[in-house]
Protein backbone atom coordinates (compact mmCIF):
# COMPACT_ATOMS: atom_id res chain seq x y z
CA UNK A 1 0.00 0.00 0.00
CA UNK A 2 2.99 2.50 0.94
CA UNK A 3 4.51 1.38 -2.21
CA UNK A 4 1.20 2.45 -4.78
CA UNK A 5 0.74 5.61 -2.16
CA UNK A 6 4.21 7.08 -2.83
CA UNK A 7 4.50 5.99 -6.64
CA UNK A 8 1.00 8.24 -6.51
CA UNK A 9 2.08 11.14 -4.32
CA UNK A 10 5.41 11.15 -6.67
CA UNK A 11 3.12 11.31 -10.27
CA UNK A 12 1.27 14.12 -8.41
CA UNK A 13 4.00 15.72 -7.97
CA UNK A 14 6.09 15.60 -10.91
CA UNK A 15 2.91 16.64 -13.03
CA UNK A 16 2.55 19.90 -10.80
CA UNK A 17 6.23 20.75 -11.09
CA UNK A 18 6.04 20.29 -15.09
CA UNK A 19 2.77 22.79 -14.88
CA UNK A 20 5.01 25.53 -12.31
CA UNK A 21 7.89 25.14 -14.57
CA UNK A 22 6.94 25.11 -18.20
CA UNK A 23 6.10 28.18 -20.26
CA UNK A 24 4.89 28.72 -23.78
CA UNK A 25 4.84 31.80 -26.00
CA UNK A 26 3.01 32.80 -28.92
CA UNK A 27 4.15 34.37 -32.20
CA UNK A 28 2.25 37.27 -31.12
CA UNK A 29 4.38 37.55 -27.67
CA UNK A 30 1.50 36.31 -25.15
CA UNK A 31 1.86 33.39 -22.85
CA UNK A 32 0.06 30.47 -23.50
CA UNK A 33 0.00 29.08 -19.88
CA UNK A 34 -3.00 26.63 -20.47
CA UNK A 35 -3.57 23.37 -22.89
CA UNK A 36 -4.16 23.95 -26.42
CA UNK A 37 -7.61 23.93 -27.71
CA UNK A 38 -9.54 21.36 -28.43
CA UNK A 39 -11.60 23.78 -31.34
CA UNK A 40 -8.03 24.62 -33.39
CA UNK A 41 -6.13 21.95 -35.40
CA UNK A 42 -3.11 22.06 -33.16
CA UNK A 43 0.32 20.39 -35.04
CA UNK A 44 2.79 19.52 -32.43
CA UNK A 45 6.47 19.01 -33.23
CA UNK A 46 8.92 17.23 -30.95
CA UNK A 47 12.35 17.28 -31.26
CA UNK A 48 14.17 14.44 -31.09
CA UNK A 49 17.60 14.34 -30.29
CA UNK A 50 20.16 13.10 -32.75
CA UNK A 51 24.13 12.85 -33.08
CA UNK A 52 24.50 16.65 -34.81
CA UNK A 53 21.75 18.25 -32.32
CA UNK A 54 20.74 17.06 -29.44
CA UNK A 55 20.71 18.66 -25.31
CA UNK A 56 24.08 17.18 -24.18
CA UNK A 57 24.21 13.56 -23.03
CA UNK A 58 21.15 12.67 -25.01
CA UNK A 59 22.42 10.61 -27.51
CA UNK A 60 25.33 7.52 -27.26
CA UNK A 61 27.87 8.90 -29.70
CA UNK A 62 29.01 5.60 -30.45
CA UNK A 63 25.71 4.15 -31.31
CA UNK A 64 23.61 6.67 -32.18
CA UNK A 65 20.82 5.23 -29.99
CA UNK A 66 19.35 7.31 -27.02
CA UNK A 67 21.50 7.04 -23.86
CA UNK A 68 19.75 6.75 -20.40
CA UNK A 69 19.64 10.44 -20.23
CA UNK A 70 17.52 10.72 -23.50
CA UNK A 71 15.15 7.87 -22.33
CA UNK A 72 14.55 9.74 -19.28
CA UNK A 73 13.77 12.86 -20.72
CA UNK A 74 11.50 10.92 -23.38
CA UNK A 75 8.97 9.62 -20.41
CA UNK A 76 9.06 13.16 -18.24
CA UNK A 77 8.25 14.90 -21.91
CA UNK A 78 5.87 12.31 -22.19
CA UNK A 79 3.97 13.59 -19.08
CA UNK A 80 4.73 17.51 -20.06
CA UNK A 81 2.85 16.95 -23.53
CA UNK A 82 -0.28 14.86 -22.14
CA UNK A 83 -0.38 17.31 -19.18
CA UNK A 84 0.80 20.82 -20.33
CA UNK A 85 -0.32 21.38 -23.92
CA UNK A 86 -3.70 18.13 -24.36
CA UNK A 87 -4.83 18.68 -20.58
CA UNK A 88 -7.53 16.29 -20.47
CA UNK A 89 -7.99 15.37 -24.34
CA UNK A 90 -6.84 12.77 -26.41
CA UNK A 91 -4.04 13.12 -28.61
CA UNK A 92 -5.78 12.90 -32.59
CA UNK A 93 -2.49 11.28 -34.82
CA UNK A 94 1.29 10.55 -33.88
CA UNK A 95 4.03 10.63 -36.58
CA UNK A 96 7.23 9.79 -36.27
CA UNK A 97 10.71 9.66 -38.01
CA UNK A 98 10.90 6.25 -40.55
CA UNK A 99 14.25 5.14 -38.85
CA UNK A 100 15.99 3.80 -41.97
CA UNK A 101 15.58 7.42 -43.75
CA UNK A 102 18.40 8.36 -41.27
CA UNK A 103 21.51 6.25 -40.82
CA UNK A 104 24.16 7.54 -38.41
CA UNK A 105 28.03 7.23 -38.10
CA UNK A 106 30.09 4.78 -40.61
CA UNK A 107 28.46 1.72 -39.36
CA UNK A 108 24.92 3.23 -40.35
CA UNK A 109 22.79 2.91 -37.34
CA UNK A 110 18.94 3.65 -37.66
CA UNK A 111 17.59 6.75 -35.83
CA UNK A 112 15.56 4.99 -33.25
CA UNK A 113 15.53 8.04 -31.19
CA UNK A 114 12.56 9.75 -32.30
CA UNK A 115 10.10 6.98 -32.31
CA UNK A 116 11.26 5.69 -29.14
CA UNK A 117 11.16 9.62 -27.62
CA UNK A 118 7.50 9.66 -28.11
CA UNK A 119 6.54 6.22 -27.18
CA UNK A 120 5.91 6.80 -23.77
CA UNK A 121 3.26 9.39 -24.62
CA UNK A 122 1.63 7.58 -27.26
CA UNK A 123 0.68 4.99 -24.12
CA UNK A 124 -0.59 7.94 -22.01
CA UNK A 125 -3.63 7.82 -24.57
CA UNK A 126 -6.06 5.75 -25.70
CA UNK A 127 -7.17 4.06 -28.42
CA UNK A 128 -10.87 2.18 -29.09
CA UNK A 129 -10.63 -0.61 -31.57
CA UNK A 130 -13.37 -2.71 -32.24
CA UNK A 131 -15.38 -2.19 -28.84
CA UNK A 132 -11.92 -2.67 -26.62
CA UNK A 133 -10.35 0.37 -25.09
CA UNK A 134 -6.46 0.27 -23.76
CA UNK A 135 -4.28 2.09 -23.22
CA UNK A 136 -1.88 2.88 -26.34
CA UNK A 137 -1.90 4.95 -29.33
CA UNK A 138 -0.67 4.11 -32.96
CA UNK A 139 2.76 5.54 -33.97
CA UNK A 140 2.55 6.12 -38.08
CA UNK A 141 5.75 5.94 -39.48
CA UNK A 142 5.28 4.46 -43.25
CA UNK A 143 7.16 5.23 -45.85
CA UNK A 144 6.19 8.16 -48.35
CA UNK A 145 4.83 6.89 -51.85
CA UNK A 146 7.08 10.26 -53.60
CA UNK A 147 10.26 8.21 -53.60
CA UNK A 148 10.44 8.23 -49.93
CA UNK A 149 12.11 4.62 -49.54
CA UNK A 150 15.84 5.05 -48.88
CA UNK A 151 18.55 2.63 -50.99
CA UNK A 152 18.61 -0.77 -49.49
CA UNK A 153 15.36 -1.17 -47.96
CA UNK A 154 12.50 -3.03 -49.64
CA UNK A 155 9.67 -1.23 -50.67
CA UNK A 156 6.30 -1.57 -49.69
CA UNK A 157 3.70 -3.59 -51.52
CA UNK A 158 1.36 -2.12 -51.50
CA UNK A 159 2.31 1.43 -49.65
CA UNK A 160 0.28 2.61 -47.03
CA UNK A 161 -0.47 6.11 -46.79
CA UNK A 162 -2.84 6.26 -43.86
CA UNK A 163 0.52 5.24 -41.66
CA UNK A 164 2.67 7.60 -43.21
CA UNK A 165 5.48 8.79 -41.12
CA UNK A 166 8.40 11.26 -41.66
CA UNK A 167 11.08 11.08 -43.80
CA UNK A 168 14.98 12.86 -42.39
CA UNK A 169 15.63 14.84 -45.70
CA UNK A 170 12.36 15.66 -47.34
CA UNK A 171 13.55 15.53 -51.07
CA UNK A 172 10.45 14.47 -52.22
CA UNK A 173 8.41 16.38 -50.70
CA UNK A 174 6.24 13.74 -48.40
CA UNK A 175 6.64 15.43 -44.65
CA UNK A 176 4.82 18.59 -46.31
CA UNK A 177 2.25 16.80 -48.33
CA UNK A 178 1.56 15.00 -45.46
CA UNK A 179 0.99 17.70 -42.90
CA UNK A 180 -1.08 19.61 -45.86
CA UNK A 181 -3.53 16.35 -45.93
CA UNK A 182 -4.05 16.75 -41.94
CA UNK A 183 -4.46 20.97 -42.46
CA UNK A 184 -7.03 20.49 -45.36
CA UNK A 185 -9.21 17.91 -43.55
CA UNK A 186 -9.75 20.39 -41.16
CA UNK A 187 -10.29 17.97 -38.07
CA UNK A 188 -9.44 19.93 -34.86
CA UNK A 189 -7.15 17.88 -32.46
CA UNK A 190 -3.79 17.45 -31.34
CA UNK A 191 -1.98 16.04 -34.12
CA UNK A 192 2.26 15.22 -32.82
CA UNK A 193 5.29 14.75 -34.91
CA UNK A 194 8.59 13.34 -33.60
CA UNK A 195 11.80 13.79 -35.75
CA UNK A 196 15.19 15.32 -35.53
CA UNK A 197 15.65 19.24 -35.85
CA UNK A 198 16.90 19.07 -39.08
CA UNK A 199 13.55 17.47 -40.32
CA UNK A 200 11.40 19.68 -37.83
CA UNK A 201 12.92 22.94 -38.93
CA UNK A 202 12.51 21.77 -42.68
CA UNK A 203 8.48 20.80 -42.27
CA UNK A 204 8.11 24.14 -40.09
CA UNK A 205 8.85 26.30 -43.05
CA UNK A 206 7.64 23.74 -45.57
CA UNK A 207 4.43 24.23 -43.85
CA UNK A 208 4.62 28.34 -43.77
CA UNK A 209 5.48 28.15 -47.65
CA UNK A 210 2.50 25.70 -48.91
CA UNK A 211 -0.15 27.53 -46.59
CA UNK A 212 0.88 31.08 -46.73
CA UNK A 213 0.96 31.43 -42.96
CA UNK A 214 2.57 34.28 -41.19
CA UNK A 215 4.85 32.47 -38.99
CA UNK A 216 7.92 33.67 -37.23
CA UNK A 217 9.80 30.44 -37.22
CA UNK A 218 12.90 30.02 -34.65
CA UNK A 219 16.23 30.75 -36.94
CA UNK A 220 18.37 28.07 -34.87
CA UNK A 221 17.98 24.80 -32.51
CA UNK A 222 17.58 25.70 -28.93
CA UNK A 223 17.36 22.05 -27.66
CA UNK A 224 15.75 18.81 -27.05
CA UNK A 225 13.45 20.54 -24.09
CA UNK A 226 11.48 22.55 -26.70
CA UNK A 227 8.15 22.49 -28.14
CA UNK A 228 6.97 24.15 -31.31
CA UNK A 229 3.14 24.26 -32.18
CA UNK A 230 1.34 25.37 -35.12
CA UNK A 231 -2.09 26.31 -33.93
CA UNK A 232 -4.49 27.05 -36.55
CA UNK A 233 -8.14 28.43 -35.78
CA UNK A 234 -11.53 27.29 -37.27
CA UNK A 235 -11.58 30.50 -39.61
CA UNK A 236 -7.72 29.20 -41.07
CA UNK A 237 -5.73 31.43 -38.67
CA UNK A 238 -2.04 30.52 -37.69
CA UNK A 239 -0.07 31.04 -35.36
CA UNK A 240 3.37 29.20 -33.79
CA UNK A 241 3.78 28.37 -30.15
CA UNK A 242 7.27 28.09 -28.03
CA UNK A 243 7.35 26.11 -25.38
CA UNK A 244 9.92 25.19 -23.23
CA UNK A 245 9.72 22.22 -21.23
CA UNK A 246 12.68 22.73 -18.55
CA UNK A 247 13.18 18.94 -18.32
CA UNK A 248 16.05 18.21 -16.35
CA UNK A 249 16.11 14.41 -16.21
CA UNK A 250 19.00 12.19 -14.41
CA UNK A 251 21.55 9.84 -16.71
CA UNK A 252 20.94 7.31 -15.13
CA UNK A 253 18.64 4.42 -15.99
CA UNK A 254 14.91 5.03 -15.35
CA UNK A 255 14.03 2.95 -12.12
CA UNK A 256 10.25 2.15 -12.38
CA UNK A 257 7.91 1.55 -9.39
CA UNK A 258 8.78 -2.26 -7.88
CA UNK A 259 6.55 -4.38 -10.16
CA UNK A 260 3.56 -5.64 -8.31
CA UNK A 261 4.55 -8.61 -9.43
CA UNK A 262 7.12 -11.86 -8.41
CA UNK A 263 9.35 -13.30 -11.01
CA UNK A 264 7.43 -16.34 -13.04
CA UNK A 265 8.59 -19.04 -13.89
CA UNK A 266 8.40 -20.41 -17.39
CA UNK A 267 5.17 -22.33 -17.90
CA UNK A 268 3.54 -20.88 -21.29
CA UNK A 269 4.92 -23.94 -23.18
CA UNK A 270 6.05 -27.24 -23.27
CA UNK A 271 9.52 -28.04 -23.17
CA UNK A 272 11.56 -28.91 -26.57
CA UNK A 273 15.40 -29.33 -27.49
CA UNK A 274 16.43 -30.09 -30.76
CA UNK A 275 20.02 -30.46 -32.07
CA UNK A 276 21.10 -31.22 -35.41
CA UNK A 277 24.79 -32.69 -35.70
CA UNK A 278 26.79 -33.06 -38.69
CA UNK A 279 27.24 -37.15 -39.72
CA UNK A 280 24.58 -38.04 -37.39
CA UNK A 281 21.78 -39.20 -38.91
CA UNK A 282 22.44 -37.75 -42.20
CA UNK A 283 22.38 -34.01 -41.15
CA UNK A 284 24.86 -31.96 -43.47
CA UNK A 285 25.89 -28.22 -42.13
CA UNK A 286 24.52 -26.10 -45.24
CA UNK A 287 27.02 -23.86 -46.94
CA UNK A 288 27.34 -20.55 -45.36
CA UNK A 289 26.20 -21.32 -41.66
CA UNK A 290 27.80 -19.25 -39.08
CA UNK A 291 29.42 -20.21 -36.13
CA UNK A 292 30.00 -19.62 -32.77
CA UNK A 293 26.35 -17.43 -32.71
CA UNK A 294 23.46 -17.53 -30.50
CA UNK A 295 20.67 -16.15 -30.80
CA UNK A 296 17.84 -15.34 -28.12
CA UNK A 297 14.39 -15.21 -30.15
CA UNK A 298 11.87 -13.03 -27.50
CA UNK A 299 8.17 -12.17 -28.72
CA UNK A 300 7.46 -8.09 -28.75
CA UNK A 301 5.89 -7.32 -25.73
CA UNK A 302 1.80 -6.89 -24.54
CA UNK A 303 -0.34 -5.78 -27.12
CA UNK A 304 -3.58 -7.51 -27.63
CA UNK A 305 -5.58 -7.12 -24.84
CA UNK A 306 -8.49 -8.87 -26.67
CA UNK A 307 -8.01 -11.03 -29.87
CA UNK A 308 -9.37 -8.18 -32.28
CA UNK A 309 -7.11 -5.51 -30.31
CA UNK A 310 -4.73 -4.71 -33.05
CA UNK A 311 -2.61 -0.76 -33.21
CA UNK A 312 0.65 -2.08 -34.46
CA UNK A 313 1.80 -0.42 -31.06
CA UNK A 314 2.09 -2.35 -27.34
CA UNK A 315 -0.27 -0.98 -25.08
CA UNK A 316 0.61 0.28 -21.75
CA UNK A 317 1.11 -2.91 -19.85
CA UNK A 318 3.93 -3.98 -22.39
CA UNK A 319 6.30 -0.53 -21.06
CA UNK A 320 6.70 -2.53 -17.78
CA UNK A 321 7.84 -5.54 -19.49
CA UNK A 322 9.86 -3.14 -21.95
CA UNK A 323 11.91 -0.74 -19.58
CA UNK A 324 12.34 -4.07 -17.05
CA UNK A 325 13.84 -6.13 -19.94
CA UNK A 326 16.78 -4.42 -19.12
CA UNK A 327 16.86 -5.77 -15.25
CA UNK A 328 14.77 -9.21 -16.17
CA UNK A 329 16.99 -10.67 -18.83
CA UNK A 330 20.48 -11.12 -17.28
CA UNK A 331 18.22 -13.05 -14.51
CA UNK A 332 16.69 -15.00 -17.10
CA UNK A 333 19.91 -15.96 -19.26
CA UNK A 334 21.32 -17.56 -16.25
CA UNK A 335 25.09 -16.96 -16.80
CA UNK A 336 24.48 -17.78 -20.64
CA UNK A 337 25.92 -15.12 -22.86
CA UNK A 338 24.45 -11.91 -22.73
CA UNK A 339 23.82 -10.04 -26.24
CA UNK A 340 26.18 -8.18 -28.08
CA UNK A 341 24.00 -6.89 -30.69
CA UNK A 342 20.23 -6.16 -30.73
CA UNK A 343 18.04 -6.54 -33.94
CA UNK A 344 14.32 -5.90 -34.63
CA UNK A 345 12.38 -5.18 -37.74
CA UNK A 346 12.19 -2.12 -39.58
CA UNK A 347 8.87 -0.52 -38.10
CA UNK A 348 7.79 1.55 -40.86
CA UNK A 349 6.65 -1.54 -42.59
CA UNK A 350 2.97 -1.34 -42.66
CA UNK A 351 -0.47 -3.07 -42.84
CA UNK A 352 -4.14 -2.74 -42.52
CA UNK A 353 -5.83 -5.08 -39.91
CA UNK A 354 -9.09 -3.57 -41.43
CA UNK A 355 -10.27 -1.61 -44.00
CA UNK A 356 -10.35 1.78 -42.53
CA UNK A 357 -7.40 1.48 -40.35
CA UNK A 358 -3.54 1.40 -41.31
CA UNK A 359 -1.03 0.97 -38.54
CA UNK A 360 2.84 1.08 -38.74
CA UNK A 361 4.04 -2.18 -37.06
CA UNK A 362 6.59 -0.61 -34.52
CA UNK A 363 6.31 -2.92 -31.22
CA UNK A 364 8.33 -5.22 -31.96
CA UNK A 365 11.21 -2.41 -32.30
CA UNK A 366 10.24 -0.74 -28.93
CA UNK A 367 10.51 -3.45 -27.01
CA UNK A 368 14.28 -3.99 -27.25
CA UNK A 369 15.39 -0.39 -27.68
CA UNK A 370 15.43 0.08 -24.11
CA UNK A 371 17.66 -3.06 -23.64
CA UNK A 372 19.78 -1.50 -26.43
CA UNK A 373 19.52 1.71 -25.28
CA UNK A 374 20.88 0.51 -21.22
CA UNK A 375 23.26 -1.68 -22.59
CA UNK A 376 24.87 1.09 -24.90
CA UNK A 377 24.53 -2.07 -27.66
CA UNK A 378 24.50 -2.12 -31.53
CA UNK A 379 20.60 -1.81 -32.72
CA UNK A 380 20.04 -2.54 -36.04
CA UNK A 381 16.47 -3.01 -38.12
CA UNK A 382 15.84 -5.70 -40.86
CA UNK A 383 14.59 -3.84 -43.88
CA UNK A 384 16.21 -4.99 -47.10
CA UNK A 385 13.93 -7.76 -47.45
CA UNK A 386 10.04 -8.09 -46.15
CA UNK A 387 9.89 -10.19 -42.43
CA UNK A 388 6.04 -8.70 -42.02
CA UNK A 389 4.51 -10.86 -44.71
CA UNK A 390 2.45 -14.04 -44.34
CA UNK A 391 3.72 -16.29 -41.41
CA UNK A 392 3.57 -19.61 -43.37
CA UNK A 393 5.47 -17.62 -46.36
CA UNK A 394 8.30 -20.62 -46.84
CA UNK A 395 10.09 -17.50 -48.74
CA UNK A 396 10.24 -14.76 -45.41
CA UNK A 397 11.46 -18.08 -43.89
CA UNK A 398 14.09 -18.82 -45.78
CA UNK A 399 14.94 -14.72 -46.49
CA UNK A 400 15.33 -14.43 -42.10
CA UNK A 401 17.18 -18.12 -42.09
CA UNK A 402 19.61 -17.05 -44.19
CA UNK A 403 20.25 -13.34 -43.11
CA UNK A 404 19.92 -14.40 -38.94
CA UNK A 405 22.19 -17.62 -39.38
CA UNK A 406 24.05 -17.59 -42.56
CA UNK A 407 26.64 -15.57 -45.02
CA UNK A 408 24.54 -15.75 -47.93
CA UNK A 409 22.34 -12.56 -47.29
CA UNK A 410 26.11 -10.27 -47.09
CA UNK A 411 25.89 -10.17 -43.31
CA UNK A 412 27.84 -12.62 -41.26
CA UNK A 413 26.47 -12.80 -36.88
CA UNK A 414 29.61 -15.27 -36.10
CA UNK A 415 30.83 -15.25 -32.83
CA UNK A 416 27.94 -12.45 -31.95
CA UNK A 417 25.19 -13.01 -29.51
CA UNK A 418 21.88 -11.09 -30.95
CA UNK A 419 18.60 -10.43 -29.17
CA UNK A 420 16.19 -10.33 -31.67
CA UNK A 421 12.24 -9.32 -31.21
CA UNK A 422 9.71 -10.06 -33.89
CA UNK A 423 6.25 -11.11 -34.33
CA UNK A 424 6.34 -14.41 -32.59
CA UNK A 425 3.56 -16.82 -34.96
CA UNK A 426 6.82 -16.02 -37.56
CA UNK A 427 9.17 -17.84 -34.75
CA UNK A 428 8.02 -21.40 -35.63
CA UNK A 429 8.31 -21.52 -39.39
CA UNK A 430 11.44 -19.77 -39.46
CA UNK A 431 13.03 -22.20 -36.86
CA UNK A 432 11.26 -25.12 -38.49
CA UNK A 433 13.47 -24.02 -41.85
CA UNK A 434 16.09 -23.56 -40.64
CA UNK A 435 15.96 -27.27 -39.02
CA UNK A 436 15.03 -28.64 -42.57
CA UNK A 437 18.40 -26.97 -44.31
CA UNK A 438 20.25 -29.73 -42.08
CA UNK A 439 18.59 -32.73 -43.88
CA UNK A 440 18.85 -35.99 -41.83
CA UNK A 441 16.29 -38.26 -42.20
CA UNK A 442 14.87 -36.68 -38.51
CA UNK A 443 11.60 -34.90 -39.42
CA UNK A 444 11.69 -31.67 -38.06
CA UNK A 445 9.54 -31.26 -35.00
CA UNK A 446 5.85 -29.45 -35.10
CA UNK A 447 6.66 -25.67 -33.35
CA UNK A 448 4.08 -23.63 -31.80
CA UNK A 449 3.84 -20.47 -29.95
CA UNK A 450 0.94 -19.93 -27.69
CA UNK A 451 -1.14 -16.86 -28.17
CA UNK A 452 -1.35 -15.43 -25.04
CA UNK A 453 2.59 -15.71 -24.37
CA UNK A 454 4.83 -13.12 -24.27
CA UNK A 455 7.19 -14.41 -22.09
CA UNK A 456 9.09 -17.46 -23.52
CA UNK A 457 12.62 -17.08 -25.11
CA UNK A 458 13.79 -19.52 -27.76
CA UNK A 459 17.62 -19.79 -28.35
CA UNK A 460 19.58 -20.74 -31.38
CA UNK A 461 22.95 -21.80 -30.62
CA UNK A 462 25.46 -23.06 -33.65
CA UNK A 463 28.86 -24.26 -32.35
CA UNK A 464 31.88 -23.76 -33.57
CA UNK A 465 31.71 -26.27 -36.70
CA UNK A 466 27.95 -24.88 -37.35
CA UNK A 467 26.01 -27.44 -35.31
CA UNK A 468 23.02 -26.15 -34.71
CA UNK A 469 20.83 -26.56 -31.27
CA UNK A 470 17.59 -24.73 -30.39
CA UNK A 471 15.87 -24.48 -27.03
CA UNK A 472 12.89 -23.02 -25.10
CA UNK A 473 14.16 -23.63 -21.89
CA UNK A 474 14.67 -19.69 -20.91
CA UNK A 475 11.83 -16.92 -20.47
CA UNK A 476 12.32 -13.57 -19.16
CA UNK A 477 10.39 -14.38 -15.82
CA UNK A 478 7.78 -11.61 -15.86
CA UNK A 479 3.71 -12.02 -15.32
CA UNK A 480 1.83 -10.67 -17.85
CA UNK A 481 -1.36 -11.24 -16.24
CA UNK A 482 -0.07 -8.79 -13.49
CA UNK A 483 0.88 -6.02 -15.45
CA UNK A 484 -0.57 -2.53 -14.68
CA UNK A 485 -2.67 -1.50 -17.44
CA UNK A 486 -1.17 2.16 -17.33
CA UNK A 487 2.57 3.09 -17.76
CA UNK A 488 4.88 3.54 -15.51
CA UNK A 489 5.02 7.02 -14.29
């Protein structure tokens, strides 16, 4: 009781100092010291850091991923955006940077920074789909059909413009045409965009130019703390608010609430071990196999709270799972190597779970990035071939066999230890191919992955000479049943 009493007294607190401490001006010089309204079509642009501008300590200059710092400030700006500028409304659309239009340093990371900086806040909303309410929010961050697909990443078939995200250099012109859809449809609400300041500052005056507006836009970046709203009236009037945040957040790794939960054990599914050995019973090592690799196969985290529940986000329960990956999984590895490199698919592949509704798939992304992002490890995304297409496609089985555990895709994961997430009813023909490329004249075994689990970790392991074992003996040792259904604050 102490435990929910302070965590409450502390969210209490924190949201008044945000209100004392924040400030927003006007174009026009007054203060704007209440939430936006609800009546005007209000555009909200976040900055997110990156390696060239970014508040100090923001951004791991080796990786190019968010450093502790920058995941802290991501959750309190989370709070300063639901609190300060929506008050007590519903955010109306979230876009965010397509991370593979912006590769950073020589070993071309993604820029997972903006769509993890506004993840938190996306699960401080809600979403209704098909008669279930939860907590979460759909992140768009699609491709652009105007040539908006950078080299080296396949593109979409078909596209999907209702999930449209932001593209880093705006050649074609997408970011604008994009924000120009939202400002013609003339729907009031609070419509947020995430993306470096080099993309911001381009769609800010992108936006003046195509619309005519009479906007005096700020002539340099003043950091990751501030705000910048277009606000534009029912009779077509615009005008830009400033706000300043003065987030001050510690580098240190976010330390959540103690989970109101014990550590559980691994029950979701029944226990297999399969090994394949070259000369025993026929099994030949295919040409190309790595060795010396594991790999730990984990499911994204929490997102269907009913069958028909589908965003392409997690909902809220999922952040505890998320930001405690970090302290749950070098429990659950058990002195087993811990990973060297993290991989997830590209999330601005896309798909429409119904007719009128397009999401971006991006969970399965946001669940490792904070294990990346405490870690200080190597994230990259999958996106030169398509992983999101049917699960029984023997072709995306073979395409992730051979990039995951091969040479033959260009890549080579010897003697690395990956953490991958992924869209687990894809775990069991992948694996199942992957056993089948041995021969032998063992059948390989019928996989499954339940449903409702989100907890179970399988793990590749190929041996020096490319022997190949695979497990589900490990899980990451966290409830889901007893998950809080709001984030962590």
């Amino acid at each position: 009781m102490n435990i929910k009493r302070n965590s409450v007294v502390w969210s209490l607190f924190l949201i008044l100092a945000l209100a004392l401490l924040a400030g927003c001006a006007s174009s026009s010089g007054s203060n704007q010291n209440s939430a936006l309204s609800a009546d005007n079509i209000n555009l909200i642009f976040v900055v997110s850091p990156d390696l060239v501008y970014q508040t100090t300590g923001d951004v791991n200059p080796d990786k190019a991923n968010l450093s502790n710092q920058g995941l802290q400030r991501s959750l309190l700006m989370a709070t300063y955006l639901k609190t300060h500028l929506l008050g007590t409304n519903n955010v109306t659309g979230i876009y965010a940077l397509a991370p593979m239009t912006h590769l950073q340093t020589t070993k071309n990371y993604p820029d997972m920074a903006a769509i993890g900086f506004i993840q938190q806040f996306a699960l401080l909303n809600q979403i209704t789909v098909q008669g279930t309410t939860a907590n979460s929010f759909p992140i768009n961050a699609a491709y652009g059909e105007l040539g908006g697909v950078p080299n080296g990443v396949v593109e979409p078939s078909p596209y999907i413009p209702g999930a449209q995200g932001l593209a880093f250099n705006d050649a074609h012109g997408n970011n604008v045409v994009l924000v120009t859809r939202i400002i013609n449809a003339n729907v009031p609400g609070f419509y947020v965009f995430s993306a470096p300041w080099e993309t911001i500052s381009a769609l800010l005056a992108g936006i003046k130019a195509a619309k005519g507006y009479n906007l005096n836009l700020p002539a340099a970046y003043m950091g990751t703390n501030y705000v910048y709203v277009i606000s534009i009236t029912p009779s077509g009037v615009a005008r830009l608010v400033t706000c300043n945040s003065h987030l001050n957040p510690p580098a240190t790794y976010p330390v959540l609430p103690p989970l109101p939960i014990a550590s559980a054990s691994c029950t979701q599914q029944t226990y297999f071990s399969f090994t394949r050995t070259a000369g025993v019973n026929g099994v030949v090592i295919p040409p190309g196999t790595n060795t010396n690799e594991t790999v730990y196969l984990i499911r994204h985290v929490e997102a269907h709270p009913t069958s028909s529940f589908e965003d392409g986000n997690f909902v809220a329960a999922g952040q505890w799972r998320a930001l405690s990956l970090p302290n749950f999984l070098p429990i659950a590895l058990r002195g087993q190597a811990s990973p060297t490199v993290v991989y997830s698919i590209d999330p601005a592949q896309s798909f429409s779970p119904a007719a009128d509704f397009s999401v971006s798939y991006v969970r399965p992304s946001l669940t490792v990035l904070p294990y990346a992002i405490a870690n200080n490890l190597p994230y990259y995304l999958v996106a030169g071939f398509s992983i999101g297409g049917a699960m029984t496609d023997v072709g995306v089985a073979k395409a992730t066999s051979d990039f995951l555990f091969t040479s033959l895709a260009g890549g080579n994961l010897s003697n690395q230890t990956v953490l991958l997430a992924w869209e687990h009813e894809h775990y069991p023909p992948l694996i199942t191919y992957l056993i089948q490329s041995y021969g032998g004249s063992v059948p390989a075994p019928a996989l499954f992955w339940p449903h409702n689990d989100y907890d179970t970790i399988w793990t590749v392991k190929l041996d020096a000479q490319g022997n190949l074992t695979v497990d589900n003996a490990l899980c990451e040792g966290i409830d889901s049943a007893a998950l809080p259904a709001t984030a962590p604050q």
